[in-house]
Protein backbone atom coordinates (compact mmCIF):
# COMPACT_ATOMS: atom_id res chain seq x y z
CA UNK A 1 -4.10 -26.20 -8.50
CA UNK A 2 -5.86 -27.60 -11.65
CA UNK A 3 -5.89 -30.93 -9.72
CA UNK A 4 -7.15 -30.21 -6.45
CA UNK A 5 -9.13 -26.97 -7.51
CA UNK A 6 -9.06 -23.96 -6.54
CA UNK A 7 -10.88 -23.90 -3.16
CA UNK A 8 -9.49 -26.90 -1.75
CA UNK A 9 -5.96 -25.52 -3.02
CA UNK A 10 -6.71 -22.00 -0.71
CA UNK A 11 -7.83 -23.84 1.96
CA UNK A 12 -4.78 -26.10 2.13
CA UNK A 13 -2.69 -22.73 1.61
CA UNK A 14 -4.25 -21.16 5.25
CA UNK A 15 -3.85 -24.54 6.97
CA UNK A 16 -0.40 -24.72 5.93
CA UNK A 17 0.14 -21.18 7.76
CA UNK A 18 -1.15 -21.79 10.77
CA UNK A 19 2.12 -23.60 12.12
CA UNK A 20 3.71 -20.15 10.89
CA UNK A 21 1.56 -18.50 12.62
CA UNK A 22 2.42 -20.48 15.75
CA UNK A 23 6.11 -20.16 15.53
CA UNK A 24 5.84 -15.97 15.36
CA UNK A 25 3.40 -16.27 18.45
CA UNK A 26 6.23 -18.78 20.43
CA UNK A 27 8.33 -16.35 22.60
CA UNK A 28 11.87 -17.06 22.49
CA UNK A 29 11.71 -18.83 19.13
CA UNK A 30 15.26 -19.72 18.40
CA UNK A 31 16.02 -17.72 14.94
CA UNK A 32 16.61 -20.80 12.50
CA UNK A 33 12.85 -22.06 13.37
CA UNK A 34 11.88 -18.31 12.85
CA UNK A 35 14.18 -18.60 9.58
CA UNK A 36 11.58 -22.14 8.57
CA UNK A 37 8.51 -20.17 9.55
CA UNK A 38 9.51 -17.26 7.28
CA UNK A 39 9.74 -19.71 4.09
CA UNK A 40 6.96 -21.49 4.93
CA UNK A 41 4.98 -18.43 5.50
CA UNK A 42 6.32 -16.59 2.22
CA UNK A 43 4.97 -19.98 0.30
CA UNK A 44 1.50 -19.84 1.58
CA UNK A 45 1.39 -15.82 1.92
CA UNK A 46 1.70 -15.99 -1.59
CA UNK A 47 -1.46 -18.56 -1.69
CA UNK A 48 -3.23 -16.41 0.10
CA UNK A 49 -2.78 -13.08 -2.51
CA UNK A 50 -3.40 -14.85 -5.93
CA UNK A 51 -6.17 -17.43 -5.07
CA UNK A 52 -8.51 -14.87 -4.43
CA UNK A 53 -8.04 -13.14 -7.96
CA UNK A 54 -7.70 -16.48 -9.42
CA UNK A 55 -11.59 -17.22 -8.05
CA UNK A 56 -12.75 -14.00 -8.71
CA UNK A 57 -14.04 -14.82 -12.29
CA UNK A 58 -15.52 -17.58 -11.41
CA UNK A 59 -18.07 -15.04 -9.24
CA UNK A 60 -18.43 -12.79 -12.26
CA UNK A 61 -19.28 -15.81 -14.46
CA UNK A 62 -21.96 -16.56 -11.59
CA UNK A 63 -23.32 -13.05 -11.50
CA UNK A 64 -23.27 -13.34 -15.35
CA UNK A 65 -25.38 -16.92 -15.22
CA UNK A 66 -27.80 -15.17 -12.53
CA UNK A 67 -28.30 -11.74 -13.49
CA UNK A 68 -27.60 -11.98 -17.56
CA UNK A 69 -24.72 -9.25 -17.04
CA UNK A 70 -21.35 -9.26 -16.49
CA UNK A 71 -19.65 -6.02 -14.87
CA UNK A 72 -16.16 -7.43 -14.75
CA UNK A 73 -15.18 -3.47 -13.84
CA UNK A 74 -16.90 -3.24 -11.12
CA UNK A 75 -16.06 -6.31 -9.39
CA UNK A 76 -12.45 -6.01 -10.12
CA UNK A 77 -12.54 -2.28 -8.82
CA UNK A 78 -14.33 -2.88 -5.57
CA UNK A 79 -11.85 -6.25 -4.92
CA UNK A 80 -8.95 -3.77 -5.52
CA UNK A 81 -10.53 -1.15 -3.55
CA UNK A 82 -11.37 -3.54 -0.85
CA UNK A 83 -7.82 -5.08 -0.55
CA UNK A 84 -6.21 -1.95 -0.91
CA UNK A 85 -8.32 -0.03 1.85
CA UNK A 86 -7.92 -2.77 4.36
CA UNK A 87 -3.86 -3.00 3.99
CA UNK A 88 -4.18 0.89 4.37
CA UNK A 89 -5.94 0.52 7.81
CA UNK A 90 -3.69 -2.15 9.39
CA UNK A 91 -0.52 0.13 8.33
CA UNK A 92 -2.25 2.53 10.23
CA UNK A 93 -3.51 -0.07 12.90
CA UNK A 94 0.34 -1.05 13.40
CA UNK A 95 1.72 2.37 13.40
CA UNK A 96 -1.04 3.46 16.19
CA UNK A 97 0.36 0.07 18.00
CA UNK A 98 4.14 0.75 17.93
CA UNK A 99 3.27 4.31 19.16
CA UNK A 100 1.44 3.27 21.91
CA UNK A 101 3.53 0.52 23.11
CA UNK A 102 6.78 2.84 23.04
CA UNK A 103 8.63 2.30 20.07
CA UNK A 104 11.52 4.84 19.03
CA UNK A 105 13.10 4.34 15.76
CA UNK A 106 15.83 6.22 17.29
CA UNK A 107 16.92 3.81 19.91
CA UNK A 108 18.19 -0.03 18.85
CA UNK A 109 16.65 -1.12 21.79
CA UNK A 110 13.00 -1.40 22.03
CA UNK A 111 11.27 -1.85 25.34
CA UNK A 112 9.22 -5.56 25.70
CA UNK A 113 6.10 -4.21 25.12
CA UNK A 114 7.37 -3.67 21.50
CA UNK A 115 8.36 -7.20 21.11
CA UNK A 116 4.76 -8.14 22.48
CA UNK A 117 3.39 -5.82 20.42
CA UNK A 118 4.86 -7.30 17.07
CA UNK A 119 4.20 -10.51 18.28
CA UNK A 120 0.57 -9.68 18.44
CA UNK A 121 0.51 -7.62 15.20
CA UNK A 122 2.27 -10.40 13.28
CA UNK A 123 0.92 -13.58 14.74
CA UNK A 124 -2.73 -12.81 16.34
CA UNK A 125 -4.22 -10.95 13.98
CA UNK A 126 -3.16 -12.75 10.85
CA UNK A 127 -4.06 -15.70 12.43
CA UNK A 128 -7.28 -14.39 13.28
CA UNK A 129 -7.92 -13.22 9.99
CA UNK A 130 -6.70 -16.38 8.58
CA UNK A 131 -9.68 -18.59 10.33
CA UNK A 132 -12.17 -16.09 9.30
CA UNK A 133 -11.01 -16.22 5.60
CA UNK A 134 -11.06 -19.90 6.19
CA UNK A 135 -14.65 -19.88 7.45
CA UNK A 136 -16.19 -17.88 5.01
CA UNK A 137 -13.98 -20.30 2.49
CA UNK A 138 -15.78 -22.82 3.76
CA UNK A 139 -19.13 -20.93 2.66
CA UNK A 140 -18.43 -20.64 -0.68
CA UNK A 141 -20.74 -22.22 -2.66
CA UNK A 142 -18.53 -21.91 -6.04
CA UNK A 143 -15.94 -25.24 -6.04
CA UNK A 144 -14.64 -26.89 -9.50
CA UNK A 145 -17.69 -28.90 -10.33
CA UNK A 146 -20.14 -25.87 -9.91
CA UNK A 147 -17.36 -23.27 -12.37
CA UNK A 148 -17.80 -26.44 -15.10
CA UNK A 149 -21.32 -26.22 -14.21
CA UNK A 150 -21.54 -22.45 -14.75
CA UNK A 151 -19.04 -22.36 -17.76
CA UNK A 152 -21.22 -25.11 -19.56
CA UNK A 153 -24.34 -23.42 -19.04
CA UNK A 154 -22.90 -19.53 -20.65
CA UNK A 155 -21.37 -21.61 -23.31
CA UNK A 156 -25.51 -22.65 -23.97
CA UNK A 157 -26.68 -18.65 -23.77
């Protein structure tokens, strides 16, 4: 990561899902290529939950340089808060989902539009998310060079 950077080490992380993403959506994937999608997938999951948090203080530092304070609370709190609220609603998203598309937890077998369902749940939307987060990665103005930039000029205050 130290390297590459930070950004460019995120984005590599979502482009590296995609094919993951692509092997949930496949119907009729045979397992062991669902078995390679799940490692691959748990490697750049895990890309996806810490590079955030590692970038985060490089946005406080900026807010420090810009507005001469530095609520580290408060932008740690409403990341948190964020995060937290939006796994909430997609547990809820998915439960509302499975209801509708007639899963039992009773039965062992589930009718297709369960399978379609999950496909959808676990393969559409995180790959829709995933290009969004890589868009608005994109966006963000705050690479290596401009965190050496920022840390320089505090060190000067």
């Amino acid at each position: 990561m130290r390297k590459i950077g930070k950004k460019k080490s995120f984005f590599i992380g979502n482009l590296c899902l995609i094919p993951t993403v692509i092997i949930i959506l496949i119907s009729e994937s045979p397992m062991a290529l669902l078995f390679v999608a799940a490692v691959m997938g748990a490697n750049t999951v895990a890309c996806g939950y810490i590079m955030p948090w590692a970038m985060l203080p490089e946005c406080i530092d900026a807010f420090m340089l810009e507005k001469g304070r530095r609520p580290v609370e408060i932008f740690y709190t409403f990341f948190f808060l964020v995060a937290k609220l939006a796994q909430a609603l997609y547990a809820g998203v998915v439960q509302l989902a499975l209801g509708a598309s007639g899963y039992d937890s009773r039965r062992c077998k589930q009718p297709e539009a369960v399978q379609f369902t999950l496909r959808i749940l676990m393969g559409a939307v995180p790959g829709c998310v995933l290009v969004l987060s890589t868009i608005c990665l994109y966006f963000y103005s705050i690479d290596d060079e401009r965190a050496k930039e920022i840390q320089i000029q505090l060190k000067t205050l």
